[in-house]
Protein backbone atom coordinates (compact mmCIF):
# COMPACT_ATOMS: atom_id res chain seq x y z
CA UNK A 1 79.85 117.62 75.14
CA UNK A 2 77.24 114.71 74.26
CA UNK A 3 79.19 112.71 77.05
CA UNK A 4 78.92 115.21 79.59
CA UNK A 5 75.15 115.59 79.26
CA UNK A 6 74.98 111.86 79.42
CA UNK A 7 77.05 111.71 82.75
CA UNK A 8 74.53 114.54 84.04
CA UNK A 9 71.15 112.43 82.59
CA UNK A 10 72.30 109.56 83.81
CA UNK A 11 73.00 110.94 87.63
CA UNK A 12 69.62 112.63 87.45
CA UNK A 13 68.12 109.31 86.89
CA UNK A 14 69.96 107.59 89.67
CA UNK A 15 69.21 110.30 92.14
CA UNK A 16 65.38 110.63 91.54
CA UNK A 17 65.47 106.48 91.70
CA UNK A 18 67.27 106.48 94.95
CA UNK A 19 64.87 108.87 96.87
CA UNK A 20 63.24 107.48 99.44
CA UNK A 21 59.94 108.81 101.44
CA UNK A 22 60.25 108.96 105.36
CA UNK A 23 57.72 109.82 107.61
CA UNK A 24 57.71 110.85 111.90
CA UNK A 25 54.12 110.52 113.57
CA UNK A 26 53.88 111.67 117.12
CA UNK A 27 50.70 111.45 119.69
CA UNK A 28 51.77 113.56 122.73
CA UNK A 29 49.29 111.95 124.95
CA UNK A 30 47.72 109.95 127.04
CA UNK A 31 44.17 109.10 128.92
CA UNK A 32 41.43 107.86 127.41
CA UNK A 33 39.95 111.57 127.06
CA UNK A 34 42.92 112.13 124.28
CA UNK A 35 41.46 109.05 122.34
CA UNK A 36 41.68 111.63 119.50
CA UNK A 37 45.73 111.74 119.14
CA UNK A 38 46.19 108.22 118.91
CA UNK A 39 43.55 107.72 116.19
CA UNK A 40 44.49 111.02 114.45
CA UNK A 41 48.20 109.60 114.01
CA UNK A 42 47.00 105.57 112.96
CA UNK A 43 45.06 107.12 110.73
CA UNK A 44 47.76 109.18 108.78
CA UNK A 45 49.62 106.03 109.13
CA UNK A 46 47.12 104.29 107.13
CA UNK A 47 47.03 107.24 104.86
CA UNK A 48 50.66 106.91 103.92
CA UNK A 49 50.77 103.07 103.56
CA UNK A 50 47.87 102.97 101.31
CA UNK A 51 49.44 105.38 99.08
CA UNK A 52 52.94 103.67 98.84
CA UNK A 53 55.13 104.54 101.93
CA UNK A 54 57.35 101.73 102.85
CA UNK A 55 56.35 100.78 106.58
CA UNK A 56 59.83 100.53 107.54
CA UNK A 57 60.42 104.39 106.82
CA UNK A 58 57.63 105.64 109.04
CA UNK A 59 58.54 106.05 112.94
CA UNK A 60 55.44 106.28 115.61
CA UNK A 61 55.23 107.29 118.98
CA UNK A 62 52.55 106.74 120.97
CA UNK A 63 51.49 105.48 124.29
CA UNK A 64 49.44 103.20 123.04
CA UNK A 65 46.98 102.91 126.47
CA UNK A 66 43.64 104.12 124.78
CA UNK A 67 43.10 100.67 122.28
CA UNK A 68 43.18 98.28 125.55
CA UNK A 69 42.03 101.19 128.31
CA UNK A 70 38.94 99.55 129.96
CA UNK A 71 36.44 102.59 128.83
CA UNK A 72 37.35 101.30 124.76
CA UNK A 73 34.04 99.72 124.32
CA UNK A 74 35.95 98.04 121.58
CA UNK A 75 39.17 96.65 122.22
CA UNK A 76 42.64 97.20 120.69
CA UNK A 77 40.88 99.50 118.04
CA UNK A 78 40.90 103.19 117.40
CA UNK A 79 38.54 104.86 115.31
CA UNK A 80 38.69 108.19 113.77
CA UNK A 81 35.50 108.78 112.02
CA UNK A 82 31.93 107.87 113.21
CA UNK A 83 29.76 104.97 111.70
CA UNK A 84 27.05 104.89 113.61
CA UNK A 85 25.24 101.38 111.81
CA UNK A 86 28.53 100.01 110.36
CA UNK A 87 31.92 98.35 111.63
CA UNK A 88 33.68 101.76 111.18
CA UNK A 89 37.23 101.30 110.38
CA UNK A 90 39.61 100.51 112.74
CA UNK A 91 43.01 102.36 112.75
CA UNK A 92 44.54 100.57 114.99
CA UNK A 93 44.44 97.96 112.64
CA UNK A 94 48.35 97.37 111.42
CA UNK A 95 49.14 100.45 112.61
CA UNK A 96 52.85 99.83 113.50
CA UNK A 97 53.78 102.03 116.74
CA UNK A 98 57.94 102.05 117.08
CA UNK A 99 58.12 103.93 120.71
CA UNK A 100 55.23 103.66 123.34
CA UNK A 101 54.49 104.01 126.90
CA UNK A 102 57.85 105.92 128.74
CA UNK A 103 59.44 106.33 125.30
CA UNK A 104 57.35 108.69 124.28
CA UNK A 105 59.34 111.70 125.06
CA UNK A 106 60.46 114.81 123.20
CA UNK A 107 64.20 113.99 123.83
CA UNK A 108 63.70 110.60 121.62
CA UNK A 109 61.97 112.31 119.32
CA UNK A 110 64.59 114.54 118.54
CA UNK A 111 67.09 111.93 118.58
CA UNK A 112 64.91 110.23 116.09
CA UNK A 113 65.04 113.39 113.59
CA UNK A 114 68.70 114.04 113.91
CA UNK A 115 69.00 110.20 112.84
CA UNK A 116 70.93 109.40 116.63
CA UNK A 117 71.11 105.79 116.06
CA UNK A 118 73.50 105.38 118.90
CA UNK A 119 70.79 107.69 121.29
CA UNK A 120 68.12 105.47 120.28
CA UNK A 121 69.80 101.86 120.80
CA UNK A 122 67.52 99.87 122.94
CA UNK A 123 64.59 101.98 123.04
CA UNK A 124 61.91 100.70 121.24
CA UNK A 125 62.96 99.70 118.07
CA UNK A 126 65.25 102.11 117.64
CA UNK A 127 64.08 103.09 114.44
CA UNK A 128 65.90 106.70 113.25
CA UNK A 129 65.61 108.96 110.11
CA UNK A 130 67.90 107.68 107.96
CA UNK A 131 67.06 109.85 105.17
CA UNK A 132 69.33 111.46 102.63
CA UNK A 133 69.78 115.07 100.71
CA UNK A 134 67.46 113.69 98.09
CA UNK A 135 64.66 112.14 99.85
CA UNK A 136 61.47 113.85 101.32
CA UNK A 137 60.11 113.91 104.97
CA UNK A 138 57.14 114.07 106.63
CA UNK A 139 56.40 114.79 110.57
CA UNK A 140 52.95 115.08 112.08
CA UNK A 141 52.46 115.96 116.08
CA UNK A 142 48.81 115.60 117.44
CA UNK A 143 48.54 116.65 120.72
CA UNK A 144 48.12 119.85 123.01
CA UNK A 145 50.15 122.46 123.38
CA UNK A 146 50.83 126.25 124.72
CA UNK A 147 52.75 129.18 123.33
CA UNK A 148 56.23 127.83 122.59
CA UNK A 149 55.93 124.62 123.27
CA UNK A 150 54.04 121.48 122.10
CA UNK A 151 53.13 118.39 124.79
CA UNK A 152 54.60 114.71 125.65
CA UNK A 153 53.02 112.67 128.41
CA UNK A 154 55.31 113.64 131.23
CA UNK A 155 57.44 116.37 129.26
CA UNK A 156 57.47 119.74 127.13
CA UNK A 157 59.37 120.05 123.67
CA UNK A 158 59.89 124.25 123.39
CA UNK A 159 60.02 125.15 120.06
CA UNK A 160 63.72 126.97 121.12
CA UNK A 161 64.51 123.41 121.40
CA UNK A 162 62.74 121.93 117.91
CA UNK A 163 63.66 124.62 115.44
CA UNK A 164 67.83 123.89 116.18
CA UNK A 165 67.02 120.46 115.24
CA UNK A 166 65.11 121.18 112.10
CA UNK A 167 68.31 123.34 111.27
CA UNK A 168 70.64 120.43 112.29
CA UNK A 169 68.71 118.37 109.73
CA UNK A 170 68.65 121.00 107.21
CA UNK A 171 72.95 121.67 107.50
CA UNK A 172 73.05 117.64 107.72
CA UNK A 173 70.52 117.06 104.27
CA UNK A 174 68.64 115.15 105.83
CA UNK A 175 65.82 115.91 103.52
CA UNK A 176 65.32 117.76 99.99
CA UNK A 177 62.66 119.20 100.98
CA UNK A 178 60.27 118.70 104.53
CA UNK A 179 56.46 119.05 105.52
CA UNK A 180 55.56 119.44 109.20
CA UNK A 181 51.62 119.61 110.57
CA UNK A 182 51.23 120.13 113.70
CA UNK A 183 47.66 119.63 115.93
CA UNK A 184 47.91 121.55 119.11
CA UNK A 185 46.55 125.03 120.97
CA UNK A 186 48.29 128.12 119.92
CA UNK A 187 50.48 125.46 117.79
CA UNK A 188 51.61 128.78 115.11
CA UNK A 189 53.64 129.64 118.15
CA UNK A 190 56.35 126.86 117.23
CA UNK A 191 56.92 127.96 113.93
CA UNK A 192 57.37 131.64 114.73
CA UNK A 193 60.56 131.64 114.16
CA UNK A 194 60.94 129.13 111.62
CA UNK A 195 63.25 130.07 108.54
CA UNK A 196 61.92 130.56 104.92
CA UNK A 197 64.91 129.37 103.39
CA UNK A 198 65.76 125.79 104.48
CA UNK A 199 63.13 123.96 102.92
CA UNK A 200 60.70 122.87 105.41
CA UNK A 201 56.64 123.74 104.95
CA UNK A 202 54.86 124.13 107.86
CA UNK A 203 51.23 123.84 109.06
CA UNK A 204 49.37 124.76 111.99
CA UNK A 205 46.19 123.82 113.43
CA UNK A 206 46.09 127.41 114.68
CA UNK A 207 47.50 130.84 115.13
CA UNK A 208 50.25 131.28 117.79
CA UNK A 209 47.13 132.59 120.19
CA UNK A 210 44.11 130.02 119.98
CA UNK A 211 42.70 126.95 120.53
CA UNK A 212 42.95 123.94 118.58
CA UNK A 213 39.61 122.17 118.86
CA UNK A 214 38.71 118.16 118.86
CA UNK A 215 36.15 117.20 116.53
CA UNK A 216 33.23 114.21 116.06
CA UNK A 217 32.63 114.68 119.88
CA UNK A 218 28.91 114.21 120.29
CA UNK A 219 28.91 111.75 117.75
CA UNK A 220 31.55 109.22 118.68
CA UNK A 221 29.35 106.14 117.05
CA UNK A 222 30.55 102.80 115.71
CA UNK A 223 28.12 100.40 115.37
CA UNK A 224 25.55 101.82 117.58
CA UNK A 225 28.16 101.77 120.61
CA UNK A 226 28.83 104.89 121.86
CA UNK A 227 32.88 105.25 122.52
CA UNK A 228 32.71 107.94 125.16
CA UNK A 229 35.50 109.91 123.31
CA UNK A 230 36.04 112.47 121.32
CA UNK A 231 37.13 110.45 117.88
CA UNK A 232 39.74 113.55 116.00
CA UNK A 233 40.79 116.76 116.27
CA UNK A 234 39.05 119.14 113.69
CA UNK A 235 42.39 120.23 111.79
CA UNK A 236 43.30 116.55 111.53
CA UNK A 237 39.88 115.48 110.35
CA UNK A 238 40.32 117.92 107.73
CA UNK A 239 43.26 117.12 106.27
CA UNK A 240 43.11 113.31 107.14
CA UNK A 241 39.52 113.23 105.40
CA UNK A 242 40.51 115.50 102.56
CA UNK A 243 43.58 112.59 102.13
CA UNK A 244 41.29 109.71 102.15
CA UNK A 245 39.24 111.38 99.10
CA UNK A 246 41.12 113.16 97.05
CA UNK A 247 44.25 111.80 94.46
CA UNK A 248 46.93 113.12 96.42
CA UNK A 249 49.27 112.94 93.20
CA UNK A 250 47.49 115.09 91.84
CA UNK A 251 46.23 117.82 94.49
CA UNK A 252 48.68 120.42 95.54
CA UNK A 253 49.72 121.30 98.93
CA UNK A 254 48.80 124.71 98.75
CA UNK A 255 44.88 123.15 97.14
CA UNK A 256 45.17 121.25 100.81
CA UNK A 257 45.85 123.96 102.90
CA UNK A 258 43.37 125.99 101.02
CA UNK A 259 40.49 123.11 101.72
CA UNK A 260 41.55 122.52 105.22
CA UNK A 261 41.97 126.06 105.90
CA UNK A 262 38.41 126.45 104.78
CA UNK A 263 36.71 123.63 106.70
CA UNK A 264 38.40 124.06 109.69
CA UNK A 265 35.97 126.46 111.77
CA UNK A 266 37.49 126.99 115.07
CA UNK A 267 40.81 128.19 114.44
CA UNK A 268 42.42 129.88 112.13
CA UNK A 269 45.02 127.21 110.27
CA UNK A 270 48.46 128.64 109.02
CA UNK A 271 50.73 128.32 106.81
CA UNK A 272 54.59 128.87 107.89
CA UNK A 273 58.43 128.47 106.21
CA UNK A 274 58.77 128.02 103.09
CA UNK A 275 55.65 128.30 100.93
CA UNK A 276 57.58 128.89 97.33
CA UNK A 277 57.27 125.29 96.55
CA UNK A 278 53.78 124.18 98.03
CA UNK A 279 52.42 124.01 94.19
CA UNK A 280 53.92 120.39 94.74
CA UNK A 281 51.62 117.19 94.97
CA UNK A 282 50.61 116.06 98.62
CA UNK A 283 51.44 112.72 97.35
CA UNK A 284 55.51 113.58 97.14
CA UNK A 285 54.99 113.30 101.20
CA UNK A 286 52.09 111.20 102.44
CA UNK A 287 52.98 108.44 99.89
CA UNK A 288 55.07 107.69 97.19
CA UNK A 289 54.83 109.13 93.84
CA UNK A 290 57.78 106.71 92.23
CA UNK A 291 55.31 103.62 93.35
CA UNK A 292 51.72 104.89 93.79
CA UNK A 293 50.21 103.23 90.67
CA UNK A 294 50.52 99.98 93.10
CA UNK A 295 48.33 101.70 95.50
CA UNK A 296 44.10 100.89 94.83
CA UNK A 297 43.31 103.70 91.50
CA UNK A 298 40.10 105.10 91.29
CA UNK A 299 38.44 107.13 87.91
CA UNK A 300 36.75 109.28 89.91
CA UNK A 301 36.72 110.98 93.13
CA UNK A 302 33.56 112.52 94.48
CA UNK A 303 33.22 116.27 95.35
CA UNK A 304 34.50 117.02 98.41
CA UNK A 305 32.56 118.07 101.24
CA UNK A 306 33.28 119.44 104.96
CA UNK A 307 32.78 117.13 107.67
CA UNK A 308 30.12 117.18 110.08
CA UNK A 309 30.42 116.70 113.60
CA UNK A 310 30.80 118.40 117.56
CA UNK A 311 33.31 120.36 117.95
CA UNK A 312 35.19 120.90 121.64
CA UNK A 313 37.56 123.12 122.89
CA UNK A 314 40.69 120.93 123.60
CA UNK A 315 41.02 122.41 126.85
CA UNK A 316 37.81 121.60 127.78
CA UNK A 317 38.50 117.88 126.26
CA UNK A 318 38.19 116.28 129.10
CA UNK A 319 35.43 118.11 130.87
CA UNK A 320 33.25 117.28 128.27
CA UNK A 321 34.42 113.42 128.41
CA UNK A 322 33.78 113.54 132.72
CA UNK A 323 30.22 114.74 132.28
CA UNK A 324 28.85 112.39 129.19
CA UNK A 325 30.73 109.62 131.24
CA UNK A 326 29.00 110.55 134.46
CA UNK A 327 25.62 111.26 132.24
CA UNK A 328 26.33 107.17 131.13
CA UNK A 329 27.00 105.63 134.00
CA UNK A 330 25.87 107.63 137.25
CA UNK A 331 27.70 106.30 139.87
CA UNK A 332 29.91 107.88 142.81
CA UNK A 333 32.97 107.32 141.12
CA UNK A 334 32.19 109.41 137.81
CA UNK A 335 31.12 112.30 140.25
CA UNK A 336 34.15 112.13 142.23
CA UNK A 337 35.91 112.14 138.65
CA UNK A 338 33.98 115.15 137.65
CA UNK A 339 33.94 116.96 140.97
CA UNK A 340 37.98 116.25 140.57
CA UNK A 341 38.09 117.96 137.68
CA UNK A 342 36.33 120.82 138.37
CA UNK A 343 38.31 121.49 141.61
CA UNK A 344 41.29 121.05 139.40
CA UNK A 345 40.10 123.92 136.75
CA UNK A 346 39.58 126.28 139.37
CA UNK A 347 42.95 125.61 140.82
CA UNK A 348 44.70 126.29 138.10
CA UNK A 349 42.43 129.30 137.16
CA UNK A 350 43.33 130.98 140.79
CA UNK A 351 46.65 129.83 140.52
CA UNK A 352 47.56 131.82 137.34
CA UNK A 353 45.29 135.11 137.71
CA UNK A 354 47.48 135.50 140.74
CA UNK A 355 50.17 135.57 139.02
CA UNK A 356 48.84 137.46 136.44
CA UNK A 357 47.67 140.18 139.18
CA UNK A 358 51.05 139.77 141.09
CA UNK A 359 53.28 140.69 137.64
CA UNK A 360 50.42 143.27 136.72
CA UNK A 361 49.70 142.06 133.69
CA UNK A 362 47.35 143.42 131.24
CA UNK A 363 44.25 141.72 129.50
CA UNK A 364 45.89 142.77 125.98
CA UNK A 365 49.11 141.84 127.07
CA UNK A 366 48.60 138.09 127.78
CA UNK A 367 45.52 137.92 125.28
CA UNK A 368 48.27 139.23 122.05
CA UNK A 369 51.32 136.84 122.85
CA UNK A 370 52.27 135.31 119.70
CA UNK A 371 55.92 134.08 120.88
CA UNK A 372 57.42 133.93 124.06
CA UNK A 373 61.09 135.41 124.00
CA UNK A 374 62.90 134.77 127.34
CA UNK A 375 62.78 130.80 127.06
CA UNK A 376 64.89 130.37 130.16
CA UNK A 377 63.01 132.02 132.41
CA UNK A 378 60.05 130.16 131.23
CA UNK A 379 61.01 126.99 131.29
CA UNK A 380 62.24 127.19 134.38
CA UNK A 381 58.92 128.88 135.34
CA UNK A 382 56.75 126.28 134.02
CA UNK A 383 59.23 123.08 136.14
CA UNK A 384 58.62 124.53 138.88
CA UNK A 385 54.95 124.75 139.01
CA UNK A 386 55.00 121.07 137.56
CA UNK A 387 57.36 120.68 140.87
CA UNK A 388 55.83 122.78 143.55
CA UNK A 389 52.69 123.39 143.04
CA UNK A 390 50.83 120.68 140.81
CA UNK A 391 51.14 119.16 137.40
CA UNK A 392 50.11 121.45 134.81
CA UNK A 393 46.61 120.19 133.12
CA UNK A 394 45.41 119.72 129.71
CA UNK A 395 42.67 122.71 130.45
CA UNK A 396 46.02 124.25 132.94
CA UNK A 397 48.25 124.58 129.75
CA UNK A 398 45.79 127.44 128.15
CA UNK A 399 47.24 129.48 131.21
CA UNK A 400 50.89 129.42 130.61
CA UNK A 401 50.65 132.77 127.99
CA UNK A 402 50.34 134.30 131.68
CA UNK A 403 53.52 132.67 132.83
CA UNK A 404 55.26 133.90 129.12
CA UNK A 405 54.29 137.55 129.12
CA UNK A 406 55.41 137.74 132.64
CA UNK A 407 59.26 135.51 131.34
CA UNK A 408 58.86 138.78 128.28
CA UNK A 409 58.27 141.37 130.52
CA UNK A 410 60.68 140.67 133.34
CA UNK A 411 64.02 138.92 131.92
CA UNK A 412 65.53 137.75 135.14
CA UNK A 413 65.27 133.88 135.30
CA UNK A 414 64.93 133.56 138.51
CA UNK A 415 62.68 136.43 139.12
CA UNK A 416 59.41 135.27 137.98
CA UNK A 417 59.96 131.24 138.81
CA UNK A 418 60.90 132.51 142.73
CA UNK A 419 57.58 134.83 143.27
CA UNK A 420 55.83 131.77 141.69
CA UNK A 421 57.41 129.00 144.03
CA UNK A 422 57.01 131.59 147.01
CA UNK A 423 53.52 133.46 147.16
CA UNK A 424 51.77 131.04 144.66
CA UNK A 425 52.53 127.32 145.64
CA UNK A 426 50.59 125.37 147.34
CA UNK A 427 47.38 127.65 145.96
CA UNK A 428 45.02 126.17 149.21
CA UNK A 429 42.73 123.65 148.13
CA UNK A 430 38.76 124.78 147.30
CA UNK A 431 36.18 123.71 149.28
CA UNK A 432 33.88 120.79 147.57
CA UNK A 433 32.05 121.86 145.03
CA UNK A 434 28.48 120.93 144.38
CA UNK A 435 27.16 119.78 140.87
């Protein structure tokens, strides 16, 4: 009997010694008026070196065009927190990035969860998940998104296509157990559906119908340099901040949530999947508990606060970034950029109240989507506007819960994607508008 229980202590001990800590950090976007996403995701990067991650088992995507984009008043940096009479700290600053520019697409990044070495060969560095049943993983998206799905530079991921993979990984233990945040409008919309019993904690930066909102807008200041971008998202900041300044080994998930949930003003953050076990440390997946006393140890840790700075819709991101820039600089080309733009809001705004008329379509009815059911139909919906009409905008995407309820309410595929392509596309251009 005394052997037995030594065979059993024994493989204990080997198993917790063999777990290893893997992490998948995704920024959807690109332009300089995203700055946010890319310094949101360096910055959890930092975050999980600090605290004991192994570089090797954390995978990045981003495009990686903001650091050297000729608007960065400082170049090849990222900065996610303002400092308006000091150096600020740079993000960017060993911030490893495994799949940038055209390789930052949702396909990859599922081949990269299911561990698809042979997928991934010659992209990037072809870094996978190679993780096992016993290890812990962590993913974190920053970008925008739109009921059911979540945005890449050039591409959708629809959450009918992310939760099958989060199963595949869960029937292939992949992971013991698995934390997801996500940063992105109406983000609770991708983890509607998400099951309660495979293990995987989920957190959005808001319900299934809201905005996410960017944060430390108005005061984008390092070193008495403005940087003409919005520098986080607010959700991020929260958590990212609340990282930074608390002992993670010893505050709980749930403790995060509860802070973040708190601070975060705009939108309602949510907790999704399973939340039986979220009484364990934050440290078990943004570092490494087997290795953190390596990692800089404080005594003390000072009260933690909420904090300050502008808030912006993240639809109206890049408004915002057009009229400080054309505020700044005053020349022709920052009010063509901002005339643009407006043109370009009112496009899309005509665009999809016509639909919304044409399917008769009720105020309450797009307003109280939460998940969008007929997936076919709106996928197919959403291509072809890409396709016929225009390219679906950052302040476009808070539109599509139009193009869902009418996928919902009429189930025929090709119904609602043919009255689109036919009465809607081209929408006739507006005439100039005057600022």
């Amino acid at each position: 009997m005394n052997k037995v229980l030594l065979v059993v202590c024994v493989a204990a001990i080997v198993a917790i010694g063999s777990a290893e800590h893997w992490a998948v950090l995704v920024a959807g976007s690109d332009g300089f008026w995203n700055y946010r996403h890319q310094a949101d995701i360096c910055h959890a990067y930092q975050i999980l070196v600090k605290n004991g991650f192994k570089p090797e088992n954390i995978i990045t995507f981003a495009k990686d065009d903001v650091p050297n984009d000729p608007s960065n008043p400082y170049k090849g940096t990222l900065f996610n927190k303002p400092d308006p009479k000091g150096k600020g700290w740079n993000v960017n600053d060993g911030c490893n990035k495994d799949y940038t520019g055209k390789n930052v697409k949702p396909s990859y990044f599922l081949n990269v969860l299911k561990g698809d070495e042979k997928a991934m060969k010659n992209i990037g560095t072809g870094k996978v998940l190679k993780s096992g049943p016993e290890d812990q993983v962590f993913i974190y998206f920053s970008d925008h998104g739109a009921p059911g799905l979540i945005a890449f530079p050039d591409e959708y991921l629809y959450a009918n296509q992310l939760l099958p993979v989060l199963n595949y990984m869960n029937q292939n233990n992949m992971y013991k157990k698995l934390v997801f945040y996500l940063e992105a409008c109406e983000s609770g919309s991708m983890f509607v559906q998400l099951p309660t019993n495979i293990n995987i904690y989920a957190v959005s930066a808001a319900n299934p119908t809201e905005s996410s909102w960017a944060f430390y807008c108005d005061d984008d200041i390092i070193n008495g340099k403005t940087i003409g971008s919005c520098l986080g998202d607010e959700f991020s900041i929260q958590w990212l901040e609340d990282s930074d300044n608390q002992d993670i080994f010893k505050e709980t998930l749930d403790t995060q949530f509860q802070h973040v949930r708190n601070w975060t003003l705009q939108s309602h953050v949510m907790q999704w999947g399973d939340t039986t076990w979220t009484n364990e440390v934050v440290g078990n997946y943004q570092g490494n508990s087997d290795i953190n006393m390596t990692r800089s140890l404080r005594t003390s840790y000072p009260k933690r606060e909420r904090p300050q700075g502008k808030a912006v819709d993240s639809r109206d991101v890049k408004l915002h970034y057009l009229m400080k820039r054309h505020m700044r600089l005053n020349t022709l080309e920052t009010e063509v950029e901002l005339r643009d733009e407006l043109k370009e809001r009112q496009y899309f705004t005509n665009l999809f109240n016509s639909i919304k008329s044409q399917f008769s379509l009720s105020q309450e009815e797009v307003d109280t989507l939460e998940e969008v059911i007929n997936y076919a139909c709106y996928e197919r919906a959403i291509n072809s506007i890409n396709r016929n009409c225009r390219k679906i905008s950052d302040y476009g995407l808070k539109y599509l819960r139009i193009v869902a309820a009418a996928c919902n309410k009429y189930d025929t595929e090709d119904h609602v994607e043919n009255y689109i392509v036919n009465q809607f596309c081209p929408v006739p251009e507006l005439s100039l508008i005057h600022i």
